[in-house]
C-alpha atoms as a PDB file:
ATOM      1  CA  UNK A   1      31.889  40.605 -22.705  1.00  0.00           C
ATOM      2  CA  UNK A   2      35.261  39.130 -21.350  1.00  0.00           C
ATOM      3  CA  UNK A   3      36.229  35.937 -22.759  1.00  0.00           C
ATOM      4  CA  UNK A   4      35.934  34.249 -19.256  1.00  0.00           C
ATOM      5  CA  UNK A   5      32.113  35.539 -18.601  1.00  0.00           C
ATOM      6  CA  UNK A   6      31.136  33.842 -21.583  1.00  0.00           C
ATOM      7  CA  UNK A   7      32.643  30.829 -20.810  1.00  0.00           C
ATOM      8  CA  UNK A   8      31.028  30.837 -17.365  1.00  0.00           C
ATOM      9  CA  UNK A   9      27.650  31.964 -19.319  1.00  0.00           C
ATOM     10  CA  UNK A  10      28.245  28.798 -21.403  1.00  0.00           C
ATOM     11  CA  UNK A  11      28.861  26.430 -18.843  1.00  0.00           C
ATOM     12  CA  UNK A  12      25.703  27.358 -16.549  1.00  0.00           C
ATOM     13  CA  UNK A  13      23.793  27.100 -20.066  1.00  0.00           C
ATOM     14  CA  UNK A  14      24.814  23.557 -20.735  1.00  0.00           C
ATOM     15  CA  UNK A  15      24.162  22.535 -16.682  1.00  0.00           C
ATOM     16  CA  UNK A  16      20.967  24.433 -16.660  1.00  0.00           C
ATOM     17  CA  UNK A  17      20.083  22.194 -19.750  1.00  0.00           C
ATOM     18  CA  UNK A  18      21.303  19.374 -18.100  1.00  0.00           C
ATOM     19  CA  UNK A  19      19.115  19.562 -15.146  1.00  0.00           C
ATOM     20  CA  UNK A  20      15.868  19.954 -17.301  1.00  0.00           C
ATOM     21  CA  UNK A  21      16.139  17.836 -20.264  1.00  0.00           C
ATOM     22  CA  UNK A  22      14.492  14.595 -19.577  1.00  0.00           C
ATOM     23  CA  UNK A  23      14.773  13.182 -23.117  1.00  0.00           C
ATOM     24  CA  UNK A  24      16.134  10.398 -21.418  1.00  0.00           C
ATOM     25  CA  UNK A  25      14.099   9.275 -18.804  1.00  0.00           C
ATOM     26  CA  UNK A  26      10.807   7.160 -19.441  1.00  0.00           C
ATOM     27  CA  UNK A  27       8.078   7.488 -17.598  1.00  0.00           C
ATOM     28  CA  UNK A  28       5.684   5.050 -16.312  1.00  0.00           C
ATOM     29  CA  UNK A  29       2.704   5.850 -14.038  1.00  0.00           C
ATOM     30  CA  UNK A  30       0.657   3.571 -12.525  1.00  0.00           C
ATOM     31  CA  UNK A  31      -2.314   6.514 -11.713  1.00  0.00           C
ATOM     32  CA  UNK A  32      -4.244   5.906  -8.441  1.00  0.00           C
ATOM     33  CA  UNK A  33      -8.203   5.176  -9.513  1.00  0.00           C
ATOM     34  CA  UNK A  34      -8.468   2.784  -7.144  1.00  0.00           C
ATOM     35  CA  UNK A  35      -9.244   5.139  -3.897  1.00  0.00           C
ATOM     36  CA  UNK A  36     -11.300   3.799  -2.199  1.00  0.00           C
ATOM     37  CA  UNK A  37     -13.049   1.486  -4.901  1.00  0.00           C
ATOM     38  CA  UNK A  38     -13.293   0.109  -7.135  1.00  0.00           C
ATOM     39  CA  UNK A  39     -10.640  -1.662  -8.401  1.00  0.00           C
ATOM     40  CA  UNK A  40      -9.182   0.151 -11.687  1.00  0.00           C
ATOM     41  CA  UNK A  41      -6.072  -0.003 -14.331  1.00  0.00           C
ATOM     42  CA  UNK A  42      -4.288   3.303 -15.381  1.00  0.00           C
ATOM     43  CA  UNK A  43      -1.093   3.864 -16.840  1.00  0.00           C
ATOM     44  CA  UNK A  44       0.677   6.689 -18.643  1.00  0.00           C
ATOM     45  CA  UNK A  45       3.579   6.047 -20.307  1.00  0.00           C
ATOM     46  CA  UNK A  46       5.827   9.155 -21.538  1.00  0.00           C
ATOM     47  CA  UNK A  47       9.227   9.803 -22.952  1.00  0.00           C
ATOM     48  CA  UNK A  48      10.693  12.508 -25.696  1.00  0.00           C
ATOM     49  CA  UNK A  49       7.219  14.542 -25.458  1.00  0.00           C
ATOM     50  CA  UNK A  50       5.326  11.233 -26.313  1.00  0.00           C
ATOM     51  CA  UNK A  51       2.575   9.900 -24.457  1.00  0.00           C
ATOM     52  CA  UNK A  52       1.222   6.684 -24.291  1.00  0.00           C
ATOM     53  CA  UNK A  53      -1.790   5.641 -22.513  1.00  0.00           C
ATOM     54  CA  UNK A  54      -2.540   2.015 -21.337  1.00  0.00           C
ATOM     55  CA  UNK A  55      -6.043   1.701 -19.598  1.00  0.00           C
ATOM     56  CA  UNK A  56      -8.343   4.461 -18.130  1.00  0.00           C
ATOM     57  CA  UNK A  57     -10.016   2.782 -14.881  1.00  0.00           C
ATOM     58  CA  UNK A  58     -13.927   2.894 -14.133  1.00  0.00           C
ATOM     59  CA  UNK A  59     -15.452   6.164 -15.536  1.00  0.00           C
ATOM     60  CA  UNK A  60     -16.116   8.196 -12.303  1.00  0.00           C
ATOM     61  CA  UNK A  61     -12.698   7.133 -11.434  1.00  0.00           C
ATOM     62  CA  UNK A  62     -11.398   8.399 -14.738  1.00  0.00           C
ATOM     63  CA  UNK A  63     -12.917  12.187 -14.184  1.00  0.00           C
ATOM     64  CA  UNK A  64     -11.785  12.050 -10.336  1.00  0.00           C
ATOM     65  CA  UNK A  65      -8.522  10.783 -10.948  1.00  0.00           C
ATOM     66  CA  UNK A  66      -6.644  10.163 -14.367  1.00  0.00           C
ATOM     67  CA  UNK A  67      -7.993  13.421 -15.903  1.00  0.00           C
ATOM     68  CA  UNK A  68      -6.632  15.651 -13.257  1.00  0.00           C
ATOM     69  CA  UNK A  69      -3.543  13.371 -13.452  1.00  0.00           C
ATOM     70  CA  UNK A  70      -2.730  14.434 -17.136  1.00  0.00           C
ATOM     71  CA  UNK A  71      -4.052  18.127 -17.021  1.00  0.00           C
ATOM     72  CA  UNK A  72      -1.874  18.676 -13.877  1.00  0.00           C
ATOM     73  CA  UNK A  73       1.180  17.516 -16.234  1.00  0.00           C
ATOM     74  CA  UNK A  74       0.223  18.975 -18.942  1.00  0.00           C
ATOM     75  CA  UNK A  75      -0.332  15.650 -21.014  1.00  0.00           C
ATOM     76  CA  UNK A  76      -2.658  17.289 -23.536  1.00  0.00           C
ATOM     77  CA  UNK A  77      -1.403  15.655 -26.523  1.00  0.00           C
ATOM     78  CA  UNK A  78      -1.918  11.747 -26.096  1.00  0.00           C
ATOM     79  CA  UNK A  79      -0.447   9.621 -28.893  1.00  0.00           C
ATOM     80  CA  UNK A  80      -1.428   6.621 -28.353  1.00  0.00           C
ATOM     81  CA  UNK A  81      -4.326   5.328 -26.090  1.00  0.00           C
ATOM     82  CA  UNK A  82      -5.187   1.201 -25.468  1.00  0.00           C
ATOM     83  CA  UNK A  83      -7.731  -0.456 -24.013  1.00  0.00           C
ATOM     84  CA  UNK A  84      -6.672  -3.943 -23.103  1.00  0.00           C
ATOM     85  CA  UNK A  85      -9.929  -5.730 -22.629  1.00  0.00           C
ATOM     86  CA  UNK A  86     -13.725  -4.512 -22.257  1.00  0.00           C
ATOM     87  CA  UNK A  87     -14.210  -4.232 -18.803  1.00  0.00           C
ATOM     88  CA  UNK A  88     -15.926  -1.509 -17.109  1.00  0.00           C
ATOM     89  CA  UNK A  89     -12.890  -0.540 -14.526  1.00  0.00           C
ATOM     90  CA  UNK A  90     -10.467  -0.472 -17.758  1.00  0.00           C
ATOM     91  CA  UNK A  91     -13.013   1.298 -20.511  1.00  0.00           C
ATOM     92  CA  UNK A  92     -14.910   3.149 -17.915  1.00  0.00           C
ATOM     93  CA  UNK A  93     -11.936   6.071 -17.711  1.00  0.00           C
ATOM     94  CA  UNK A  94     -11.067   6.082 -21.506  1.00  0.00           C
ATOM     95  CA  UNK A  95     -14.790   7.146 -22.163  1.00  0.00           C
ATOM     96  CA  UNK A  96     -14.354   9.534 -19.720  1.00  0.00           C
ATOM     97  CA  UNK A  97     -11.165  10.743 -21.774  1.00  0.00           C
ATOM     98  CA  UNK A  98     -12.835  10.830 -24.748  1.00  0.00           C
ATOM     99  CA  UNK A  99     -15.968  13.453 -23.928  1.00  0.00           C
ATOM    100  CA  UNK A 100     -13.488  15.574 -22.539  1.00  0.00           C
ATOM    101  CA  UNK A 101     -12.416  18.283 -25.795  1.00  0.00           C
ATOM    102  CA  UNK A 102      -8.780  19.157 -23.636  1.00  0.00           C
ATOM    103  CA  UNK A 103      -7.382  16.557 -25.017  1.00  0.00           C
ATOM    104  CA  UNK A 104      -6.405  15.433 -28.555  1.00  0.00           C
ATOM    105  CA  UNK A 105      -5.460  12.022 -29.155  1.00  0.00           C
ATOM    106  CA  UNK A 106      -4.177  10.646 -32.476  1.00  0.00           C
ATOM    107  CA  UNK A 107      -4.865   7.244 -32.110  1.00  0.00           C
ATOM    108  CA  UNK A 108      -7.339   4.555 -29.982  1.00  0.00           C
ATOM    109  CA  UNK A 109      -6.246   0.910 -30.182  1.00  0.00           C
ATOM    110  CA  UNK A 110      -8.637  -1.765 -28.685  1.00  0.00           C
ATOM    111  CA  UNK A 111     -10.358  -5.386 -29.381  1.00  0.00           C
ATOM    112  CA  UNK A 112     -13.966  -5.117 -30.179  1.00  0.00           C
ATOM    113  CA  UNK A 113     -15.863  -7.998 -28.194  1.00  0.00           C
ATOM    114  CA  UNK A 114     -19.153  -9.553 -30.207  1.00  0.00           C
ATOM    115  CA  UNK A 115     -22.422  -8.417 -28.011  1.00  0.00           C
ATOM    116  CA  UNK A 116     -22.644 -12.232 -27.211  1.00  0.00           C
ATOM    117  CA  UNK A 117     -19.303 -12.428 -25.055  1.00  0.00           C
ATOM    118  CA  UNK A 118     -20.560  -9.141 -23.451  1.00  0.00           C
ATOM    119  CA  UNK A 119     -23.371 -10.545 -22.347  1.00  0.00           C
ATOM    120  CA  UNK A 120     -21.757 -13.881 -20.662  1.00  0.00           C
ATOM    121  CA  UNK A 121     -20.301 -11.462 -19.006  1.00  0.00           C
ATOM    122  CA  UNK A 122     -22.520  -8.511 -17.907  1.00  0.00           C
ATOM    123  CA  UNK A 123     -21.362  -7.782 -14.489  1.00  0.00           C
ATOM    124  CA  UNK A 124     -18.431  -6.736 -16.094  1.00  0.00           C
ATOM    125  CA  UNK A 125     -19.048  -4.498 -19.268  1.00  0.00           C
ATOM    126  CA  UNK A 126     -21.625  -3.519 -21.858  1.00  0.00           C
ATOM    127  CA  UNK A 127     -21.725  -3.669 -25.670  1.00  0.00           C
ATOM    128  CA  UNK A 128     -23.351  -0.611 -25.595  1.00  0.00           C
ATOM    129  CA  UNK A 129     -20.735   1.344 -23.687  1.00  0.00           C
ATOM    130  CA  UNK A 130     -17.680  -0.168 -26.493  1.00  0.00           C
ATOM    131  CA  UNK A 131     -20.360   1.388 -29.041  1.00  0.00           C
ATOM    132  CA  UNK A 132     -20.581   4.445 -27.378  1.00  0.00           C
ATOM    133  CA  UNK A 133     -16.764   4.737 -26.915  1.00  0.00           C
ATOM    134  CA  UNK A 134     -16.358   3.866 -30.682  1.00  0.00           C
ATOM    135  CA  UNK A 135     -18.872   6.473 -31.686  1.00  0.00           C
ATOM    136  CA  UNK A 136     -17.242   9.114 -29.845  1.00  0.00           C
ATOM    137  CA  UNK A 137     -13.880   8.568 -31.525  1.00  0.00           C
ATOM    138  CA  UNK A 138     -15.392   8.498 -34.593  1.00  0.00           C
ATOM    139  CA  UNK A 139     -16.840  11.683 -34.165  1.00  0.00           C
ATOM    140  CA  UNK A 140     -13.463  13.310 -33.209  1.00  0.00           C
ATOM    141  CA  UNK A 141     -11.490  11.574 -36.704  1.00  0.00           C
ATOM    142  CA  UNK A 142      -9.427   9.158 -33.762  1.00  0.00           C
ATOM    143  CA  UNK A 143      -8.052   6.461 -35.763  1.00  0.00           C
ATOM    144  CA  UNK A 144      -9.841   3.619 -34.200  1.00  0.00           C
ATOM    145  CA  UNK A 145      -7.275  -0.152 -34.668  1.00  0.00           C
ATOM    146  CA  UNK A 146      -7.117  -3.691 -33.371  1.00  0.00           C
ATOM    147  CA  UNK A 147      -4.606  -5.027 -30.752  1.00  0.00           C
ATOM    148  CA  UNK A 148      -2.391  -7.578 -32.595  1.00  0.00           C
ATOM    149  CA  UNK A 149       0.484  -9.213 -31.374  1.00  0.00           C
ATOM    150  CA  UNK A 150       3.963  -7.386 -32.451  1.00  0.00           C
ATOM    151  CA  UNK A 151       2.241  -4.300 -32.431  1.00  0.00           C
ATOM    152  CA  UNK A 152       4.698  -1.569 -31.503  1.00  0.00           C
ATOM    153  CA  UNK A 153       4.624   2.037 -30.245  1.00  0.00           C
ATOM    154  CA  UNK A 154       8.218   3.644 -30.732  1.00  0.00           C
ATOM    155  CA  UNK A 155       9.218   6.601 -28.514  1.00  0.00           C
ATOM    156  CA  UNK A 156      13.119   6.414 -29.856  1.00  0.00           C
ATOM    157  CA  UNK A 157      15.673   3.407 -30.605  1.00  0.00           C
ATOM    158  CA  UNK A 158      16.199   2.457 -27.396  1.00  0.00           C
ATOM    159  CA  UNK A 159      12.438   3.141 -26.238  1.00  0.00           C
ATOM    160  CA  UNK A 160       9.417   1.056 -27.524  1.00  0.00           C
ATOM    161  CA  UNK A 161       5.997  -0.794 -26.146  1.00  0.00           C
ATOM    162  CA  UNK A 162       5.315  -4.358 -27.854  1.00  0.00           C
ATOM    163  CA  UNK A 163       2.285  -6.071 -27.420  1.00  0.00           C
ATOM    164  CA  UNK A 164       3.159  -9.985 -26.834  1.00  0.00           C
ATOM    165  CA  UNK A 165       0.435 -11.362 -27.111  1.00  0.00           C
ATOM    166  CA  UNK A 166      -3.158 -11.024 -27.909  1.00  0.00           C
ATOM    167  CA  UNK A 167      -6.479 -13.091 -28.074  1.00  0.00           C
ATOM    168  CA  UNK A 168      -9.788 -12.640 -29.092  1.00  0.00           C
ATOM    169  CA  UNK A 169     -11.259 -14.520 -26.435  1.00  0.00           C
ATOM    170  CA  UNK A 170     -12.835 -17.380 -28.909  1.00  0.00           C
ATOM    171  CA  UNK A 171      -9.633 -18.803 -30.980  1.00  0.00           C
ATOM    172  CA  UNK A 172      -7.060 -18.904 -28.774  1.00  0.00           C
ATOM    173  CA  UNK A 173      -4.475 -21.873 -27.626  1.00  0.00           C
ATOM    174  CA  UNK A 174      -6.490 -22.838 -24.488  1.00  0.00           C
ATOM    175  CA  UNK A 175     -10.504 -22.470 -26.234  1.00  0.00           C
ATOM    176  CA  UNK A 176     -12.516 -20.243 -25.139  1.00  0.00           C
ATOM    177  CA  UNK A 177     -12.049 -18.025 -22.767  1.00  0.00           C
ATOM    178  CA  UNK A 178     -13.452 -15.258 -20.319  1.00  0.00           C
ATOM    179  CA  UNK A 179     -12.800 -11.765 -20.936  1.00  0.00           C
ATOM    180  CA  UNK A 180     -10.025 -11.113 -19.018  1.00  0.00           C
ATOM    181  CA  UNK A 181      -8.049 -13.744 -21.204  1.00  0.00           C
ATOM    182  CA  UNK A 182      -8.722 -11.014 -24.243  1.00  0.00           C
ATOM    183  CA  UNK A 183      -6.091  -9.213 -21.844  1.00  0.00           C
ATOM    184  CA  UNK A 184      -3.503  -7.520 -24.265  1.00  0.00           C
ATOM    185  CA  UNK A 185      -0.303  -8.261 -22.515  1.00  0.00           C
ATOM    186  CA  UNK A 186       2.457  -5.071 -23.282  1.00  0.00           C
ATOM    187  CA  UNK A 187       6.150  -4.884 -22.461  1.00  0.00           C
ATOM    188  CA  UNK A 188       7.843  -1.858 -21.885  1.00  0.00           C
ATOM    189  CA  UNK A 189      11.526  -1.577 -23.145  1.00  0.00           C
ATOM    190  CA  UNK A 190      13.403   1.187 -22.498  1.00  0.00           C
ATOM    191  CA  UNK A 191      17.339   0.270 -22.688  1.00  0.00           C
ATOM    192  CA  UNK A 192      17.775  -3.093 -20.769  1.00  0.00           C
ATOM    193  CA  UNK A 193      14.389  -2.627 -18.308  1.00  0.00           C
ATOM    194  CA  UNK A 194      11.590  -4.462 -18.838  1.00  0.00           C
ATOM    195  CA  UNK A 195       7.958  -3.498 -17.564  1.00  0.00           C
ATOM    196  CA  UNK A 196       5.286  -5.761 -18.184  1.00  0.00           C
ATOM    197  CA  UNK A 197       1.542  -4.978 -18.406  1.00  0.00           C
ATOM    198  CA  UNK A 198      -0.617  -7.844 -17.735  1.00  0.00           C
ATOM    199  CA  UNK A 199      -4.124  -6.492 -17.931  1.00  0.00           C
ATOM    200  CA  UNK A 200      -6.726  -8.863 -15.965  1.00  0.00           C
ATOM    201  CA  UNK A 201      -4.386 -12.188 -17.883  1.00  0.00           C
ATOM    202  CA  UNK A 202      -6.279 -15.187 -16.045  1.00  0.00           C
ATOM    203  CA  UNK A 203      -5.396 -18.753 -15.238  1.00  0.00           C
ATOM    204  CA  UNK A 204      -6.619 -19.979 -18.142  1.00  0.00           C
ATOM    205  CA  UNK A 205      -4.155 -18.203 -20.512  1.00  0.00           C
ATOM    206  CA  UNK A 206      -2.193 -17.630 -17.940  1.00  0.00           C
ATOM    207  CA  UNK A 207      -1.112 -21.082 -17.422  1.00  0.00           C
ATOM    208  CA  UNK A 208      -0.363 -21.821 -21.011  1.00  0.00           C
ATOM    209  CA  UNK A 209       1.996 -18.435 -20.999  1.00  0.00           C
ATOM    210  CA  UNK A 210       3.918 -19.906 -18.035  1.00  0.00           C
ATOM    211  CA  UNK A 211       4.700 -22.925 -20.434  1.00  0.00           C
ATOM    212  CA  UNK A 212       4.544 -21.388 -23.907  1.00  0.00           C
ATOM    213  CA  UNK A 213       5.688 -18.413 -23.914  1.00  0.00           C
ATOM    214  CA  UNK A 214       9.820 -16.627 -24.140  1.00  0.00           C
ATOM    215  CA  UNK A 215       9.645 -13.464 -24.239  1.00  0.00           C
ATOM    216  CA  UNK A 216       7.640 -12.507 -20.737  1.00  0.00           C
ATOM    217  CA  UNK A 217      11.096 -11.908 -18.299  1.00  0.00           C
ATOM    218  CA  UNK A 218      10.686  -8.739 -16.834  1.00  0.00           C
ATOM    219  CA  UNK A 219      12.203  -6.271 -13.650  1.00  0.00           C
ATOM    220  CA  UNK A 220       8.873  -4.942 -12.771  1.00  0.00           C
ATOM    221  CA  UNK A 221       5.350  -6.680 -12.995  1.00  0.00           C
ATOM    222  CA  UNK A 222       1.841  -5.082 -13.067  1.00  0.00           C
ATOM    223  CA  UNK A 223      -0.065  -7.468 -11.451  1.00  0.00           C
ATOM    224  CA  UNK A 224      -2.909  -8.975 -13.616  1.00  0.00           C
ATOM    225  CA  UNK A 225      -6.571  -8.627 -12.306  1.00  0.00           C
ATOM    226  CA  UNK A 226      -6.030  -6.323  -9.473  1.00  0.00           C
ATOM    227  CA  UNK A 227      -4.523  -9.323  -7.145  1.00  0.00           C
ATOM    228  CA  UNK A 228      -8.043 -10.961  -7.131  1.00  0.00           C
ATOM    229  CA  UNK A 229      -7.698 -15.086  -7.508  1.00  0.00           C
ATOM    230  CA  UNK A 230      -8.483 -15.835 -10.662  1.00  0.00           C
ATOM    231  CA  UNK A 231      -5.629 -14.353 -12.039  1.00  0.00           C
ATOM    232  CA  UNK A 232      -2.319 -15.999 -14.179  1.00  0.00           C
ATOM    233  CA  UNK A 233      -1.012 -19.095 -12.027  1.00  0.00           C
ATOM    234  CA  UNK A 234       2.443 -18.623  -9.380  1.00  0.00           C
ATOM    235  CA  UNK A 235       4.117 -20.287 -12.219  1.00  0.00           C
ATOM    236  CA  UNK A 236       3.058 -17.355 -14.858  1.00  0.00           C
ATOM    237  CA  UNK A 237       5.173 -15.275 -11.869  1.00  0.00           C
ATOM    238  CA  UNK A 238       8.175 -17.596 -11.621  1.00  0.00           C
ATOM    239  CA  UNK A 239       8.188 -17.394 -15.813  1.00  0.00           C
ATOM    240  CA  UNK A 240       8.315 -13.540 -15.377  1.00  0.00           C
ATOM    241  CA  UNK A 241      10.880 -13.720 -12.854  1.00  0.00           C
ATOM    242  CA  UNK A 242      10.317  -9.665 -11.541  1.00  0.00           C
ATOM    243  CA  UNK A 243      11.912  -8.177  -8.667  1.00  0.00           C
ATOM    244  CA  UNK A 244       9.011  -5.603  -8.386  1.00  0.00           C
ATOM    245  CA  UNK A 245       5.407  -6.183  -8.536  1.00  0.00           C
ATOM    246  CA  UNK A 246       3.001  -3.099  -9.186  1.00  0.00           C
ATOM    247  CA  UNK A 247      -1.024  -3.775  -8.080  1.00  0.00           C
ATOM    248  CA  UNK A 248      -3.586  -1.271  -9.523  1.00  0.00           C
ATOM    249  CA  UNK A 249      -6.344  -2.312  -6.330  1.00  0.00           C
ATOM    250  CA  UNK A 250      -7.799  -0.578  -3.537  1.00  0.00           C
ATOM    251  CA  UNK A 251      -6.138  -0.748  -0.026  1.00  0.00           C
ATOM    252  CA  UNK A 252      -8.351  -3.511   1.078  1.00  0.00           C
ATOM    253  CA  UNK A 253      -7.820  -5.669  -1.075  1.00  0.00           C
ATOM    254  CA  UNK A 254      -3.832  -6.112   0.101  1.00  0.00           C
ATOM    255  CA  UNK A 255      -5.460  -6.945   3.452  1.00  0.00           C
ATOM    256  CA  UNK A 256      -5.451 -10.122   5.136  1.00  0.00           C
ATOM    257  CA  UNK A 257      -9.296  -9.604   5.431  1.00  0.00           C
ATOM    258  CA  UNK A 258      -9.204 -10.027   1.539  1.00  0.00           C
ATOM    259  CA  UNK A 259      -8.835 -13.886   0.916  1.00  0.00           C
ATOM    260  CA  UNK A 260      -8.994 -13.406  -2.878  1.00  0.00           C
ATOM    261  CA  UNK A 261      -5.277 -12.094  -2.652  1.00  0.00           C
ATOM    262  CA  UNK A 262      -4.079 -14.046  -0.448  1.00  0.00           C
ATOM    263  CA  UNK A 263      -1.999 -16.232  -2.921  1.00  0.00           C
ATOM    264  CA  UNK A 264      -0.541 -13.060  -3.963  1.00  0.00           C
ATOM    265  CA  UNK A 265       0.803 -11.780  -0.761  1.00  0.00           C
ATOM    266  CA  UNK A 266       1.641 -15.040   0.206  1.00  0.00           C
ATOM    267  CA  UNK A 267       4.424 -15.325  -3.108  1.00  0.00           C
ATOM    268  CA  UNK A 268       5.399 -11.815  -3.102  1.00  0.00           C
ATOM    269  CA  UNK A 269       6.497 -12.599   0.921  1.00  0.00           C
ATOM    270  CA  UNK A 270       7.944 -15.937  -0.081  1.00  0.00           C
ATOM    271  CA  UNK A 271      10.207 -14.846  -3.251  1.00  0.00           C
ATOM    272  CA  UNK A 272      11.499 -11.179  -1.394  1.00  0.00           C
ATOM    273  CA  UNK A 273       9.561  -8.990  -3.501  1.00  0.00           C
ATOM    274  CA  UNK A 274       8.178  -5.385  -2.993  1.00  0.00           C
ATOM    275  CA  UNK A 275       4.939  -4.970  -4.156  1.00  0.00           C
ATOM    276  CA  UNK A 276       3.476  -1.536  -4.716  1.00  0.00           C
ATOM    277  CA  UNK A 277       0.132  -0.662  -4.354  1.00  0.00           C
ATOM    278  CA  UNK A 278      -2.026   2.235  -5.558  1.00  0.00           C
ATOM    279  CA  UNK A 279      -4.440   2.380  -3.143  1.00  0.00           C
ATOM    280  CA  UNK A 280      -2.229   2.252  -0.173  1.00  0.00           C
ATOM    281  CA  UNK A 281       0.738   4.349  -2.228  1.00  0.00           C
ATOM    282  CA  UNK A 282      -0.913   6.398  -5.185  1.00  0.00           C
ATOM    283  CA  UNK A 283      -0.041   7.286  -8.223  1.00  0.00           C
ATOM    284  CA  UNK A 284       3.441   4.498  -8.491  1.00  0.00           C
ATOM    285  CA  UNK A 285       5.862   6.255 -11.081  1.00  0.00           C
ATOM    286  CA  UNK A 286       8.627   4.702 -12.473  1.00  0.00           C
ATOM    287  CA  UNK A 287      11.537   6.170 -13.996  1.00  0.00           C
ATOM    288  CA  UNK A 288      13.757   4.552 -16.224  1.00  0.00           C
ATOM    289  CA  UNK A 289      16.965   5.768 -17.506  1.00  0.00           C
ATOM    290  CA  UNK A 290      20.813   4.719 -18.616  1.00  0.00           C
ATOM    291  CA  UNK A 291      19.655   1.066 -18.122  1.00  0.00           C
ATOM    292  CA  UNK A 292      18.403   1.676 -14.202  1.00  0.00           C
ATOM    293  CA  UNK A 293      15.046   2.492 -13.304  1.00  0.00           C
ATOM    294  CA  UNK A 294      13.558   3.655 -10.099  1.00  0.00           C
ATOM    295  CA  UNK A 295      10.143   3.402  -8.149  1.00  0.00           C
ATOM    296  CA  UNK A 296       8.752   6.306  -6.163  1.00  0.00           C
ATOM    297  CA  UNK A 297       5.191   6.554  -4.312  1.00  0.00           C
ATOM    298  CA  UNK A 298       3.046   9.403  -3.503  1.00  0.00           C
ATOM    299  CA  UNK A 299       2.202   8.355  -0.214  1.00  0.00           C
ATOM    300  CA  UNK A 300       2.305   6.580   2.866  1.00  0.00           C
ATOM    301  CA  UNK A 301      -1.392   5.098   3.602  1.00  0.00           C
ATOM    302  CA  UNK A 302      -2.669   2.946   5.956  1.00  0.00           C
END
């Protein structure tokens, strides 16, 4: 072969390579299992062939939407799945994951409520369910661990997920709390982005993050509780300072008809932020890369 075909055989090799290797880039998606209700939190979190998954939505949600999600992208092999409080539209999905053999996942982190809390709060979970989804990663050999603060998932050195903080709900720096407040709140650094995951984080805690804690700046924020008052205080926002906000909730709840998140819209209009949400936009990915990330929708819906 003459000298100069090989060269030109080289060079299309290493731009061919160029254009497909994504080692790179970091993935977030915030997955759509909010359409049309109920409200739901899904997020898949890849980079270097490593997936991470954060929250499954409400079962039937789960099969319609987050399973087809990772099957369609090949996402077979799940490293890493957490559940950041026991609520049906957070568990639900993650059950759902679980019965379905496709998949093989090496490890299921979550905070085991006692059947008491559960029961304060029925509308929003059952015992029996978090026994159910315990007993089915049992029966598969998933390592089943607790949430604790520092935890950390490492896709390379300049890629990792830390959980910030933690609470059990009874010992925590406010009392007791509702379930929400068990809320495992992650970070996402990749390079100099920040993403943080809020769960359903409350007022309660919420309020004494805003004063307590340092480590909660970030560019993009996912909304706690699905933008439903209730939720962490304005001033939990202000500490986080993001220019983004990303809100796992059906279309009608980011509706002026909705009172509940009115608060909400009324900051995100007040401090020029975009807010993205997944059941007017879909699935919300985020790419991050070389220290700049981007946010792309998969629709237009009104």
């Amino acid at each position: 072969m003459h000298i100069r075909n090989i060269l030109f055989f080289m060079i299309m090799t290493l731009l061919l390579q160029g254009c497909f290797d994504n080692n790179n880039q970091l993935t977030w998606v915030a997955v759509n299992v909010s359409n049309p209700k109920p409200q739901g939190d899904a997020h898949v979190i890849t980079k270097n062939d490593k997936t991470v998954i954060i929250d499954g939505g409400e079962y039937r949600q789960g099969k319609k939407n987050l399973l087809p999600y990772l099957k369609k992208n090949h996402l077979l092999e799940i490293d890493k799945v957490m559940i950041t409080h026991p609520h049906f539209d957070h568990y639900g999905g993650i059950i759902a994951l679980l019965e379905d053999r496709n998949f093989t996942i090496h490890n299921l982190s979550m905070n085991m409520p006692t059947e008491e809390q559960m029961k304060r709060e029925w509308w929003g979970g059952k015992y029996k369910d978090l026994v159910y989804l315990r007993k089915l990663a049992k029966e598969r050999d998933i390592p089943i661990s607790k949430i604790a603060q520092g935890d950390t998932f490492t896709f390379d050195k300049d890629s990792y997920i830390k959980v910030l903080y933690a609470f059990d709900g009874i010992n925590t720096p406010v009392g007791v709390t509702d379930i929400n407040d068990m809320s495992a709140l992650t970070m996402i650094y990749d390079g100099e982005n920040r993403f943080l995951l809020t769960g359903d984080l409350n007022k309660k805690l919420g309020t004494w993050l805003a004063k307590n804690a340092k480590d909660i700046r970030a560019d993009i924020l996912k909304v706690p509780h699905h933008s439903a008052e209730g939720l962490a205080p304005n001033s939990f926002f202000d500490a986080v300072s993001a220019k983004q906000f990303i809100v796992p909730a059906p279309a009608y709840f980011w509706t002026a008809q909705w009172d509940r998140s009115k608060r909400v819209r009324t900051y995100v209009n007040e401090h020029n932020i975009t807010a993205y949400v997944t059941g007017i936009h879909g699935n919300i990915t985020v790419i991050s890369e070389d220290n700049k990330y981007s946010i792309s929708i998969e629709k237009n819906q009104k």
